[in-house]
C-alpha atoms as a PDB file:
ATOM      1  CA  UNK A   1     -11.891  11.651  -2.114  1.00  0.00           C
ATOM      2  CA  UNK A   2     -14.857  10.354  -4.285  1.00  0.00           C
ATOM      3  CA  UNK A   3     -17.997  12.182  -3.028  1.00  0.00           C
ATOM      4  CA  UNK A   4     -20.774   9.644  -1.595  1.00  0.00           C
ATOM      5  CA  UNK A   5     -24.383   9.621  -1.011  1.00  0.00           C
ATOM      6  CA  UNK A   6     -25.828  10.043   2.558  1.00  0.00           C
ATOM      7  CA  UNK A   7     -26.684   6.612   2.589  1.00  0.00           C
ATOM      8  CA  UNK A   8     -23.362   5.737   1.955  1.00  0.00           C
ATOM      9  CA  UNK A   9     -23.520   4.750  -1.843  1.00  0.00           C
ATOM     10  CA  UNK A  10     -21.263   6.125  -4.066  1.00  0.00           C
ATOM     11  CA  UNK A  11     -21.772   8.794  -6.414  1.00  0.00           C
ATOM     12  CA  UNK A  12     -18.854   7.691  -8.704  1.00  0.00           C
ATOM     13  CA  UNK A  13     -18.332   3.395  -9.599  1.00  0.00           C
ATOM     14  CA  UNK A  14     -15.052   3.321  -7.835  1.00  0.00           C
ATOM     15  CA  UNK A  15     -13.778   1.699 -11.363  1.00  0.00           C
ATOM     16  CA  UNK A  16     -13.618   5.473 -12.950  1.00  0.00           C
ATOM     17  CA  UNK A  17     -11.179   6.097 -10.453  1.00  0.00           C
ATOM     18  CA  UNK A  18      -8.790   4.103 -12.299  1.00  0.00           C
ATOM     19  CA  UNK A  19     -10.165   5.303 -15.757  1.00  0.00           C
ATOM     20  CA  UNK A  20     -11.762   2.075 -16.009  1.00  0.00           C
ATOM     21  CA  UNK A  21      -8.716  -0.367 -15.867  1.00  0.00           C
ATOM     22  CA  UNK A  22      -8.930  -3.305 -13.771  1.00  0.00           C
ATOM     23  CA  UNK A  23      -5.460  -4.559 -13.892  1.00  0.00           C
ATOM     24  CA  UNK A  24      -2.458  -2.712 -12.280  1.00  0.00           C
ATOM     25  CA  UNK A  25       0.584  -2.178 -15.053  1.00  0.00           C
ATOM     26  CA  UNK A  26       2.577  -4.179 -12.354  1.00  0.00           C
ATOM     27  CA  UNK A  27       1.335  -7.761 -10.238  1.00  0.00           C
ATOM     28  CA  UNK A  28       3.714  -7.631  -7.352  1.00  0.00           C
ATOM     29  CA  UNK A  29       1.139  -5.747  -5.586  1.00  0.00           C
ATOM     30  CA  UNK A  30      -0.411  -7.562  -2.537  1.00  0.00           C
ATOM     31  CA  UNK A  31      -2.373  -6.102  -0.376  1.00  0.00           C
ATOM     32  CA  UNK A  32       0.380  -6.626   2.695  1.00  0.00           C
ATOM     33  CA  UNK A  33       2.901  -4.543   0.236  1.00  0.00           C
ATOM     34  CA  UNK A  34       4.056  -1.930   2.263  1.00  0.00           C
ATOM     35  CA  UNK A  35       4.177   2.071   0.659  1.00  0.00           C
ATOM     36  CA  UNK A  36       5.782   4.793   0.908  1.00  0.00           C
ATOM     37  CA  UNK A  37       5.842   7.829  -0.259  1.00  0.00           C
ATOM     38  CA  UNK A  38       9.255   9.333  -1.944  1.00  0.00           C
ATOM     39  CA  UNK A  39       8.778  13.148  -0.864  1.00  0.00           C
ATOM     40  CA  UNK A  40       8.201  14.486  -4.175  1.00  0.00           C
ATOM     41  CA  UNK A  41       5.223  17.531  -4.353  1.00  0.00           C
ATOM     42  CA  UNK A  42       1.977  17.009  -5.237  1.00  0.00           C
ATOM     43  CA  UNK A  43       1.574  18.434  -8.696  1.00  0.00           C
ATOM     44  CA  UNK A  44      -1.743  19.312 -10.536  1.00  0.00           C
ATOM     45  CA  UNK A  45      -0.961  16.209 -13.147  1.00  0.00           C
ATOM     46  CA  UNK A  46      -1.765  13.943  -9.927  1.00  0.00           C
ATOM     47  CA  UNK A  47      -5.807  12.558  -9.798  1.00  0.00           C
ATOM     48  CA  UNK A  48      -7.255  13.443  -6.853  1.00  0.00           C
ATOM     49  CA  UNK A  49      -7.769   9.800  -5.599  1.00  0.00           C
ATOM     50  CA  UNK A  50      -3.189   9.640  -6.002  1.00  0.00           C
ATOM     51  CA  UNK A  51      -3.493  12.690  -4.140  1.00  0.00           C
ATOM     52  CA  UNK A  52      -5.322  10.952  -1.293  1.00  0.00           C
ATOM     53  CA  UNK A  53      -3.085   8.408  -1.276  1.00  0.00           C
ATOM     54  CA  UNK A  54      -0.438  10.634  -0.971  1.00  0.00           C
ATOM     55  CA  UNK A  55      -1.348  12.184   1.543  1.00  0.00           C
ATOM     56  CA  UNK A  56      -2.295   9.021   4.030  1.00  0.00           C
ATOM     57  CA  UNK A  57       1.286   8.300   3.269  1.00  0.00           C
ATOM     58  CA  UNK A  58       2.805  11.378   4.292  1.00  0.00           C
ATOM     59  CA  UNK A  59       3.048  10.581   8.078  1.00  0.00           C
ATOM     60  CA  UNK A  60       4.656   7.243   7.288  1.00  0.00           C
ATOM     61  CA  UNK A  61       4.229   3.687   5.659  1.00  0.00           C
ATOM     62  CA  UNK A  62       0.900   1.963   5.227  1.00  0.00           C
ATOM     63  CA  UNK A  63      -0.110  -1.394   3.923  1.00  0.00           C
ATOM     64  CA  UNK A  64      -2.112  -1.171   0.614  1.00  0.00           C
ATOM     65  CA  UNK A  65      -5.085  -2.616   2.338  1.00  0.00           C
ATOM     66  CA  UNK A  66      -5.107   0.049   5.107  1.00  0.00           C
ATOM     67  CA  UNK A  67      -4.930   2.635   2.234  1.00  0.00           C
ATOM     68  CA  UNK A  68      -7.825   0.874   0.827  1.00  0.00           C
ATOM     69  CA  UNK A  69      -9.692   0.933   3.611  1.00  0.00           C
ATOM     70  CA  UNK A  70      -9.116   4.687   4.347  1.00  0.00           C
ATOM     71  CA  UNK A  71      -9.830   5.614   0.742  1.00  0.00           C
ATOM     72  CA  UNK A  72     -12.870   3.378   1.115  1.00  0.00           C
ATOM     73  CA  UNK A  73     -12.286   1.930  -2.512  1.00  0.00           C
ATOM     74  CA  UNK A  74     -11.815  -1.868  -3.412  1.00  0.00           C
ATOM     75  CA  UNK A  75      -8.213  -3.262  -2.641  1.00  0.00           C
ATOM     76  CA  UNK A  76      -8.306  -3.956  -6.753  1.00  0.00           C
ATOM     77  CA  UNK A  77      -9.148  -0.247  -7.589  1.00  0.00           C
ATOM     78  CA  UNK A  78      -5.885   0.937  -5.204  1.00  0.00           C
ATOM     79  CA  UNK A  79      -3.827  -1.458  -6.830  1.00  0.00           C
ATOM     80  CA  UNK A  80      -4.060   0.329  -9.878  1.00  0.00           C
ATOM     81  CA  UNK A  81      -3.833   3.134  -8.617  1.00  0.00           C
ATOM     82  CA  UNK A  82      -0.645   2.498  -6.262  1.00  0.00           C
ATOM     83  CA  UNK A  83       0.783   0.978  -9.771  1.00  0.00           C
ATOM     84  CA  UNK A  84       0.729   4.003 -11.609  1.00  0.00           C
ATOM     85  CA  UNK A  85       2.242   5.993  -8.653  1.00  0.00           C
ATOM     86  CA  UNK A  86       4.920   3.354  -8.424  1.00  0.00           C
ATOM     87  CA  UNK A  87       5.596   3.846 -12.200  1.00  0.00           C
ATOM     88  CA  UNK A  88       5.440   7.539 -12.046  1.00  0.00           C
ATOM     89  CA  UNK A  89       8.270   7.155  -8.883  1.00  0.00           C
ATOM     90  CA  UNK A  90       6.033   8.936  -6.521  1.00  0.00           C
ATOM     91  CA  UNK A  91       5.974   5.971  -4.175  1.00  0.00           C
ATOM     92  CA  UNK A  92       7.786   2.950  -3.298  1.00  0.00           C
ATOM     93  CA  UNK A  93       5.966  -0.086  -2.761  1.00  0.00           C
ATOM     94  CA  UNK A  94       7.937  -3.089  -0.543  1.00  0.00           C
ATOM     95  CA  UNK A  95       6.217  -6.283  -1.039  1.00  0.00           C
ATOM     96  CA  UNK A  96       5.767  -8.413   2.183  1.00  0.00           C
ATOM     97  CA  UNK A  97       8.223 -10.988   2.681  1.00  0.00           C
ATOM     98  CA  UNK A  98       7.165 -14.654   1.427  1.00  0.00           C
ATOM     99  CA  UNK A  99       6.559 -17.158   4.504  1.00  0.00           C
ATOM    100  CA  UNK A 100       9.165 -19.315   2.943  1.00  0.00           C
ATOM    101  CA  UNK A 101      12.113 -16.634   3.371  1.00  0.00           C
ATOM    102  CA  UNK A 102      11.052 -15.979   7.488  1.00  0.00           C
ATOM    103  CA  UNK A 103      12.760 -17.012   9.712  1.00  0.00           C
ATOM    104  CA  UNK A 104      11.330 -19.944  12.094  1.00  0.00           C
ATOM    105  CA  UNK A 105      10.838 -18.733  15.880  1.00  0.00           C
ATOM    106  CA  UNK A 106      12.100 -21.001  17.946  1.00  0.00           C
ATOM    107  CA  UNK A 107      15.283 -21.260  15.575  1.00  0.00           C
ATOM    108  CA  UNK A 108      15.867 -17.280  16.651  1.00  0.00           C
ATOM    109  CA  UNK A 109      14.866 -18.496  20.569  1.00  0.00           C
ATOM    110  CA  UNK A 110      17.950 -21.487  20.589  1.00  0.00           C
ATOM    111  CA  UNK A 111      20.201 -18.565  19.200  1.00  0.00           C
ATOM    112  CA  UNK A 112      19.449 -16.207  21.631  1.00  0.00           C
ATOM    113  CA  UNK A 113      19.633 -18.354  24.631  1.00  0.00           C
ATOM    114  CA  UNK A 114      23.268 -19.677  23.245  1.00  0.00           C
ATOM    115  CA  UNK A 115      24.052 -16.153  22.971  1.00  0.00           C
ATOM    116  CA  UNK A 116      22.747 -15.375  26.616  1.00  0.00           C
ATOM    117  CA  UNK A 117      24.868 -18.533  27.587  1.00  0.00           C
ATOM    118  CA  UNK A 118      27.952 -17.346  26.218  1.00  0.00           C
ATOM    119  CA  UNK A 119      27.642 -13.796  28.070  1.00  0.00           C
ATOM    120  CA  UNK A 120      28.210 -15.985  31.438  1.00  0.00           C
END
């Protein structure tokens, strides 16, 4: 994790976590895209910031803004980050599924009352 002041400042611009790239190799990312981690070992090659993220992903999935927010790190800086770990195939990212392509509610409500209907 990058080491901060007492007042809260950083010690470290959270850009030279991504070795001063702004832009992610990849711009699927969102910050709803869901990650996981793929179960490989941590290796010495990984930065320490991919080894945080790694590790909030251990227990399970987490949104790229939650692993922002736990980090404590812009949403832009983990993108870049979360892109290189994609491209290296230590995590799978699943981006969040457009509003267009979900379904409607009360479409799924008139199905499952015709279904209920047809159990009588």
């Amino acid at each position: 994790m990058t080491p901060r002041q007492s007042s809260g400042r950083r010690l470290v611009p959270a850009y030279l976590a991504t070795g001063g790239r702004a832009q992610p190799s990849r711009n699927t990312l969102d910050r709803l895209t869901l990650l996981h981690g793929v179960g490989m070992p941590i290796t010495s090659e990984v930065r320490p910031e991919e080894h945080r993220i790694l590790e909030l992903l251990e227990p399970g999935a987490l949104s790229l803004a939650e692993v922002a927010a736990h980090l404590h790190l812009p949403v832009s800086v983990v993108k870049v980050l979360v892109a290189d770990l994609v491209d290296a195939g230590r995590l799978h990212a699943r981006v969040p599924i457009p509003e267009a392509e979900q379904f409607e509610r009360h479409i799924l409500e008139r199905v499952l009352d015709g279904l209920r209907s047809l159990k009588c």
